[in-house]
Protein backbone atom coordinates (compact mmCIF):
# COMPACT_ATOMS: atom_id res chain seq x y z
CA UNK A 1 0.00 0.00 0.00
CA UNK A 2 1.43 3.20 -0.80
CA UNK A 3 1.69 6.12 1.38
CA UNK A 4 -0.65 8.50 -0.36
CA UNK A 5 -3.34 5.24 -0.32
CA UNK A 6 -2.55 5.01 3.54
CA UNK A 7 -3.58 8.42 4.13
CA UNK A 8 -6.51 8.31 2.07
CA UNK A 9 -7.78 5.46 4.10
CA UNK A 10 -6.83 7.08 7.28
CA UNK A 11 -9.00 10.24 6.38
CA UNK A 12 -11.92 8.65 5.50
CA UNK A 13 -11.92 6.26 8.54
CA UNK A 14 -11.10 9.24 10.94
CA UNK A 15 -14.22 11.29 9.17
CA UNK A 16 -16.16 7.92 9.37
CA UNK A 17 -15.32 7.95 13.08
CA UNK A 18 -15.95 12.02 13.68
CA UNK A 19 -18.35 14.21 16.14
CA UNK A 20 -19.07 17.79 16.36
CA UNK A 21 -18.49 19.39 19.31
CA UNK A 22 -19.66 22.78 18.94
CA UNK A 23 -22.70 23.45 21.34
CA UNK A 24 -24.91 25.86 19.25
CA UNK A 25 -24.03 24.50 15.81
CA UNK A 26 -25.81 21.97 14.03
CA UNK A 27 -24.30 17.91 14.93
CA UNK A 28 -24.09 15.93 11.43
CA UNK A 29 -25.80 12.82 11.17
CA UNK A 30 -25.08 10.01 13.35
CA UNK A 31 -22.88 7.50 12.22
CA UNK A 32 -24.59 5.16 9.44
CA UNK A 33 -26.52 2.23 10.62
CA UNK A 34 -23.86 -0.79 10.42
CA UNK A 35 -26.66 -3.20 8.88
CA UNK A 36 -27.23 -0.99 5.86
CA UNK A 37 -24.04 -2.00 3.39
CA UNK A 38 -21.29 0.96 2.59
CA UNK A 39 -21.79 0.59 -1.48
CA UNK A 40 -25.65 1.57 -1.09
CA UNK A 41 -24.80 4.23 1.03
CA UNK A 42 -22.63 5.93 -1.70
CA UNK A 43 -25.25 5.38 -4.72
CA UNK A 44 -27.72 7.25 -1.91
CA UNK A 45 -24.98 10.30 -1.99
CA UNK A 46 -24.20 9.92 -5.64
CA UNK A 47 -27.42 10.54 -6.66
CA UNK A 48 -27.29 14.20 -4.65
CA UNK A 49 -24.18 15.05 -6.02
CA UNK A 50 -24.07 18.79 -7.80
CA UNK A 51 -26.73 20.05 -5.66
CA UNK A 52 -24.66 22.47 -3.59
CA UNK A 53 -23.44 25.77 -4.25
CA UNK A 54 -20.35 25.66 -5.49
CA UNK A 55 -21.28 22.44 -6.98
CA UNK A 56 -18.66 19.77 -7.12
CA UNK A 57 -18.53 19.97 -10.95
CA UNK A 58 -17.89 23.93 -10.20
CA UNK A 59 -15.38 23.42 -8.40
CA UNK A 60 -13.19 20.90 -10.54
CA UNK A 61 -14.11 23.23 -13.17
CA UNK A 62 -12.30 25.89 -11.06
CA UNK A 63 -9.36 23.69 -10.67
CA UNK A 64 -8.69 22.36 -13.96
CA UNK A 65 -9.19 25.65 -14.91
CA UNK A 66 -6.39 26.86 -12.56
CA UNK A 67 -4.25 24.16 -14.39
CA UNK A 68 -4.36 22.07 -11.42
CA UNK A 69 -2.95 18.32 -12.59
CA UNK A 70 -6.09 16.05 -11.08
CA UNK A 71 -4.92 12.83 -11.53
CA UNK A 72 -7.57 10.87 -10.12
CA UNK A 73 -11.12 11.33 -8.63
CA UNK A 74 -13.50 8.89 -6.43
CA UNK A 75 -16.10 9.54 -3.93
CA UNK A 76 -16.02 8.89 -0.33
CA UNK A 77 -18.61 8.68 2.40
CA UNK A 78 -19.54 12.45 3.26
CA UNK A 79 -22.77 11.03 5.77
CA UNK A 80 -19.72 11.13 9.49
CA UNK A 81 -19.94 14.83 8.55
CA UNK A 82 -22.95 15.42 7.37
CA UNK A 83 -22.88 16.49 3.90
CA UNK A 84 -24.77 15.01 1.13
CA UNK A 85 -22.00 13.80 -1.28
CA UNK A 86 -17.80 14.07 -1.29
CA UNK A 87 -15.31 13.26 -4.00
CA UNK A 88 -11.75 12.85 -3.03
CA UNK A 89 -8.88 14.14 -5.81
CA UNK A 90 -5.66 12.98 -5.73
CA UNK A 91 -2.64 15.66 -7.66
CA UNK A 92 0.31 14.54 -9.41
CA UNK A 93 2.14 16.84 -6.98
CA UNK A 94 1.22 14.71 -3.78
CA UNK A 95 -2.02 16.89 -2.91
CA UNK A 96 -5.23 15.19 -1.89
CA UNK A 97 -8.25 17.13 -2.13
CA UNK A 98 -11.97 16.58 -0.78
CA UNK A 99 -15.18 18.46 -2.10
CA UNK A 100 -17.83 18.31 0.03
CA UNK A 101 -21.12 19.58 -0.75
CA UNK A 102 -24.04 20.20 2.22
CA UNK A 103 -27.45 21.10 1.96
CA UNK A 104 -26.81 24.60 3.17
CA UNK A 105 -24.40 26.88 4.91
CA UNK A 106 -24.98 26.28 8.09
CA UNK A 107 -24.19 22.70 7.76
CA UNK A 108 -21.14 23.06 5.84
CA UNK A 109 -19.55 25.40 8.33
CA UNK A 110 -20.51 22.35 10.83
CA UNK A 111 -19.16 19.64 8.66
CA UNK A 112 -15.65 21.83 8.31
CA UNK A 113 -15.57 21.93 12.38
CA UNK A 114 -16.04 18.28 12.34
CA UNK A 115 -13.91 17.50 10.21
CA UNK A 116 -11.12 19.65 11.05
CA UNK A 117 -11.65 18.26 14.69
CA UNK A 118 -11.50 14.51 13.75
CA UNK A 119 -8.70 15.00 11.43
CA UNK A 120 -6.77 17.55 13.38
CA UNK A 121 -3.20 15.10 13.42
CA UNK A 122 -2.77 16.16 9.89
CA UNK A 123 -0.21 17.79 9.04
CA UNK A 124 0.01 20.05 5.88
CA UNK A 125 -4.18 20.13 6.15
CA UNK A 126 -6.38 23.16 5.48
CA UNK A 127 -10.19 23.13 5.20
CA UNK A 128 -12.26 26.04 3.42
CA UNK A 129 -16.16 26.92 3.55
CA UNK A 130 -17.90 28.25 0.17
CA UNK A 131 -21.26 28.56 0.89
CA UNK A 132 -22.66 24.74 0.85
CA UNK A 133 -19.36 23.26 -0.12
CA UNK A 134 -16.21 22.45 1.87
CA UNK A 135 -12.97 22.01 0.38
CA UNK A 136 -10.42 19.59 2.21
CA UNK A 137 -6.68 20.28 1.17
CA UNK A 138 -3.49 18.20 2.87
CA UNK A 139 -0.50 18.88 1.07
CA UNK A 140 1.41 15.99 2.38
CA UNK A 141 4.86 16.31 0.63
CA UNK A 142 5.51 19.85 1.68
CA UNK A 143 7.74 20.93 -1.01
CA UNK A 144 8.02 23.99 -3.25
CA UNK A 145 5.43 22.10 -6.09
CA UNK A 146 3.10 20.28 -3.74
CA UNK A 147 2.94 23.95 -1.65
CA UNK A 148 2.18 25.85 -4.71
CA UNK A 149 -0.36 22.96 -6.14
CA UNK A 150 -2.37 23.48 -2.41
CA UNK A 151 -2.15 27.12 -2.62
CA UNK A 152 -3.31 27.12 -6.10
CA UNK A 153 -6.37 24.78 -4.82
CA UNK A 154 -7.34 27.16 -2.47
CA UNK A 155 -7.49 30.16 -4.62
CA UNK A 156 -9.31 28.69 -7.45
CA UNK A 157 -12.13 27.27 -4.60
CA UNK A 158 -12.04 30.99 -3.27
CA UNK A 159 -12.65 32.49 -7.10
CA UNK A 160 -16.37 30.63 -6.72
């Protein structure tokens, strides 16, 4: 397994296991049922997928446009933090990206707490609010490429 699968796998079992702990702001979902299978979960958030705004197709729009080199894409379970669908985008200059997309602000700023609380042992990780979307970047080779790709990220999500 390489290391940028190992920290893939580490994210989305540390979001899987996450709670949010602010008092006054909306708590995501409980964790899924265990009895209801993983696969039909993800068709369930597929299906909402480009319903937030920016909309995930916005914003890889945004980052292809930026020139950023996606070189792959897959979804991952967005229910541990509430939101209603997340892709996960891998760069050929060791940056891993999430889009998130809620069903409104309010939840997404709760979702980016969350998340930033379960996944706070990251190094190299910073997590941005656009309206009903989050954007997840860890820039986990911290080099003079990989800090440019994640700074480049973050502009293009801020441009929406």
């Amino acid at each position: 397994m390489t290391m940028r699968s190992l920290l893939v796998v580490t994210m989305v079992l540390l979001i899987s296991c996450s709670k949010c702990g602010a008092a006054d702001a909306p708590r995501p979902p409980a964790a899924p049922a265990p009895d209801r299978p993983l696969f039909e979960r993800l068709v369930e958030e597929a299906g909402r997928r480009d319903q937030a705004d920016p909309s995930t197709k916005q914003v890889l729009a945004a980052l292809q446009a930026a020139g950023l080199p996606i070189e792959s894409e897959r979804q991952h379970l967005g229910q541990a933090i509430g939101a209603r669908h997340c892709v996960m985008m891998n760069t050929l200059h060791h940056v891993t990206l999430s889009v998130c997309e809620f069903a409104d602000e309010r939840s997404a700023a709760a979702g980016a707490q969350a998340s930033r609380e379960a996944l706070s042992q990251i190094a190299g990780r910073t997590v941005r609010v656009k309206r009903s979307t989050v954007l997840s970047v860890i820039d986990s080779q911290a080099d003079d490429t990989s800090r440019a790709t994640a700074r480049k990220a973050l502009e293009a999500f801020d441009t929406l």
